[in-house]
Protein backbone atom coordinates (compact mmCIF):
# COMPACT_ATOMS: atom_id res chain seq x y z
CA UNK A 1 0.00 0.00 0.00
CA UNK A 2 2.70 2.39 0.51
CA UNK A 3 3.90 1.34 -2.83
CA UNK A 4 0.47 2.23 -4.33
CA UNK A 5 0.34 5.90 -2.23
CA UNK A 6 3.65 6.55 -3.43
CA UNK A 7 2.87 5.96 -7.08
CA UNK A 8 -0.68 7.82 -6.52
CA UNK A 9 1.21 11.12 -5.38
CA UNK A 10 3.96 10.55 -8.19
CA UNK A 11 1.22 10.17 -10.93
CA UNK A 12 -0.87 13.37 -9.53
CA UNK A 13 2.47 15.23 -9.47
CA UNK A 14 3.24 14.13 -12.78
CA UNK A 15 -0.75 15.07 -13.98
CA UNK A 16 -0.61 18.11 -12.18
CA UNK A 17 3.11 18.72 -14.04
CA UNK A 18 1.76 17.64 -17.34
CA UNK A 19 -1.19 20.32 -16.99
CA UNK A 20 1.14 22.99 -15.75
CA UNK A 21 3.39 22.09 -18.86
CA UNK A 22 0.40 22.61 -21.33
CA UNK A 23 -1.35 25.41 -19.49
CA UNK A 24 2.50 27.21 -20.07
CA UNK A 25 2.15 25.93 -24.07
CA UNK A 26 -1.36 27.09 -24.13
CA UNK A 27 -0.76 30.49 -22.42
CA UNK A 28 2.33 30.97 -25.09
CA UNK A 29 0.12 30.36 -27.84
CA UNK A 30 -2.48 32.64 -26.50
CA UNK A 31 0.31 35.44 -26.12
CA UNK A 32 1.40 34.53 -29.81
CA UNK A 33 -2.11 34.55 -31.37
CA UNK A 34 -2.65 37.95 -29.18
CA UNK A 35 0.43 39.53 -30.67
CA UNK A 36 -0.18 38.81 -33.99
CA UNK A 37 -3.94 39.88 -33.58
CA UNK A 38 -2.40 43.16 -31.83
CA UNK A 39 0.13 43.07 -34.86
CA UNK A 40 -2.93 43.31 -37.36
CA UNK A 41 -4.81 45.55 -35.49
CA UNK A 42 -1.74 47.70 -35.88
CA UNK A 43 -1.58 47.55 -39.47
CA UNK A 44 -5.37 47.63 -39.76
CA UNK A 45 -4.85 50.94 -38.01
CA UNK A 46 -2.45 52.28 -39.83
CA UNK A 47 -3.71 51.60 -42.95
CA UNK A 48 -6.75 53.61 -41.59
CA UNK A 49 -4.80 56.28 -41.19
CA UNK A 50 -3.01 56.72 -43.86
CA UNK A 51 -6.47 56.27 -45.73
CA UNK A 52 -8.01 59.50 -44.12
CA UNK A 53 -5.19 61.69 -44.60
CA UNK A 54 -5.47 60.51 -47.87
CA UNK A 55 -9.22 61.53 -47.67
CA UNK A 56 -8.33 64.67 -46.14
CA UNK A 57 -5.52 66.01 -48.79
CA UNK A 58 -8.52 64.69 -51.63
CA UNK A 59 -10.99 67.07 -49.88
CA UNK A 60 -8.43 69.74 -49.14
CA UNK A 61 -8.01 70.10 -52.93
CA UNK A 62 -11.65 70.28 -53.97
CA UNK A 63 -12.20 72.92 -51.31
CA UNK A 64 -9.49 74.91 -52.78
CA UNK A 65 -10.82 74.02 -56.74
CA UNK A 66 -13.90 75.23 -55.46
CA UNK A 67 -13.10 78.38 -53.47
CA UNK A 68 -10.76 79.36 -56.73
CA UNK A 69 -14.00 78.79 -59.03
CA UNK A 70 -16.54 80.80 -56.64
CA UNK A 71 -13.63 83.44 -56.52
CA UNK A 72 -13.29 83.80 -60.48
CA UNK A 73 -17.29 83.70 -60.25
CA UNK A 74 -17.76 86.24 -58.35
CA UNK A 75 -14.77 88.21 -59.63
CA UNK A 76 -16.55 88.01 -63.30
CA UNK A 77 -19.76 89.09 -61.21
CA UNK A 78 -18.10 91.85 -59.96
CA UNK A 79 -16.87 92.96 -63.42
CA UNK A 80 -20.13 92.98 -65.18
CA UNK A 81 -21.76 95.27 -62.19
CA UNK A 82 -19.12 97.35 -62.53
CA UNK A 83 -19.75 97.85 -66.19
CA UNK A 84 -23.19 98.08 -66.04
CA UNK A 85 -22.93 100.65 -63.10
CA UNK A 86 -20.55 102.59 -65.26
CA UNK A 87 -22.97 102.34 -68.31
CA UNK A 88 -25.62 103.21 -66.20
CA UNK A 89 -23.91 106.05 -64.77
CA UNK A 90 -22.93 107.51 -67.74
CA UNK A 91 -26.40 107.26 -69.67
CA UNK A 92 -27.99 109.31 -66.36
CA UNK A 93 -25.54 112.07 -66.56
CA UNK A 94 -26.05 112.43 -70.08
CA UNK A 95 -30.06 112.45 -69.71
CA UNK A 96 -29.89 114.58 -66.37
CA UNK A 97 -27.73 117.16 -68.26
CA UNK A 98 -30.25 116.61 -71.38
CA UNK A 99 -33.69 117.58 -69.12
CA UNK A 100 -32.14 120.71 -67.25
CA UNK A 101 -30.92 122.04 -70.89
CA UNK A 102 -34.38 121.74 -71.85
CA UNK A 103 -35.57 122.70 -68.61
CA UNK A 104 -33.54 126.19 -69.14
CA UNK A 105 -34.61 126.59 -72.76
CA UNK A 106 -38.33 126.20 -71.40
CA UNK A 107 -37.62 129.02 -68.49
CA UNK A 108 -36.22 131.18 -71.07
CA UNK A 109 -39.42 130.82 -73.53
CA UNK A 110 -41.59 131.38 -70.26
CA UNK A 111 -39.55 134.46 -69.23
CA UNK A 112 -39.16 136.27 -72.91
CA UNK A 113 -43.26 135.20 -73.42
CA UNK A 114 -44.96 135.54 -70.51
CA UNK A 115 -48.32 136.17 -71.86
CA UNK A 116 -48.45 133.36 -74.79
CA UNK A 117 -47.19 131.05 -71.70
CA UNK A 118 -50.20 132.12 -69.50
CA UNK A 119 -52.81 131.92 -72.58
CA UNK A 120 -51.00 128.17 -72.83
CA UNK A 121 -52.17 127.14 -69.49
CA UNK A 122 -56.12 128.89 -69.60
CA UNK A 123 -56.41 127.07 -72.90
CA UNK A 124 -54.93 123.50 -71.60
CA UNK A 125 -56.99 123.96 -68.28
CA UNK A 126 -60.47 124.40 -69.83
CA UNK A 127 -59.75 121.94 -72.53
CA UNK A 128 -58.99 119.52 -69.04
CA UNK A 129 -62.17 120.76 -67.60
CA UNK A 130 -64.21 119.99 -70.69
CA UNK A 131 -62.65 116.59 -71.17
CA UNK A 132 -63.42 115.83 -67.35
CA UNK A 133 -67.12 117.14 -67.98
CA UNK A 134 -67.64 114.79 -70.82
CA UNK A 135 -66.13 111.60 -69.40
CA UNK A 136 -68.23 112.53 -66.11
CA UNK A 137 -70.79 112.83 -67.83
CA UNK A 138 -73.98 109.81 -67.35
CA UNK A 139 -77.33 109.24 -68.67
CA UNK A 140 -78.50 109.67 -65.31
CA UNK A 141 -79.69 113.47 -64.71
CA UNK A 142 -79.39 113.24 -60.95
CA UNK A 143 -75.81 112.02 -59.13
CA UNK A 144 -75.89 109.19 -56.85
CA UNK A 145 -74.99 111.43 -53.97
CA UNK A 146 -78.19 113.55 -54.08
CA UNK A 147 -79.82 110.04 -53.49
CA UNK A 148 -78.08 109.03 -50.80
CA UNK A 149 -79.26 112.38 -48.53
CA UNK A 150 -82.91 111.67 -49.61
CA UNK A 151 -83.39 107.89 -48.29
């Protein structure tokens, strides 16, 4: 019996020795297969990263293709209002001087013929009054007006 304790303990050392020994392999493979997960998470990573700068300098350029167009835009928009204001400017000086040479010429006429001017206006007032009469004028004798006192 002491025999078969001894061998007992020997063969639970050597179990327990046998489980350390692959618990040891196991927990090396573990650490390998971690690594090399770790190791392709790094790449992974940096692959990431070199994909969004990439992104970045590709957007970087279209901003700056599109702030040069919407510069030239409104550069060329700037231009034609400039041109136009100057065109516009130009054809209102020209008219403004136009009306006060014929405003002065008028004065003049007024000032040298004072008379035929005032003869000018009776004459265009009652032709004014008369055309006012006959427009006014209905095919019913009394206005409504009178009507509206008398109800």
């Amino acid at each position: 019996m002491a025999d078969n304790d001894t061998s007992t303990t020997n063969s639970a050392n050597g179990n327990a020795r046998a489980t350390a020994a692959r618990n040891r392999s196991a927990s090396r493979s573990s650490a390998r297969a971690t690594r090399a997960s770790e190791d392709a998470m790094k790449k992974q990573i940096a692959e990431l990263k070199r994909e969004v700068s990439r992104l970045n300098r590709a957007l970087s350029e279209q901003a700056e293709e599109t702030a040069e167009a919407a510069h030239g835009w409104y550069r060329g928009a700037a231009d034609r209002a400039s041109t136009l204001y100057s065109g516009a400017s130009d054809r209102a000086s020209r008219a403004a001087s136009q009306l006060r040479s014929q405003a002065h010429s008028v004065s003049e006429t007024v000032q040298q013929n004072p008379g035929t001017f005032s003869t000018a206006m009776l004459i265009g007032g009652l032709v004014g009054l008369l055309a006012g009469m006959a427009i006014s004028r209905n095919s019913d004798p009394e206005p409504d007006w009178l009507h509206r006192w008398h109800r």
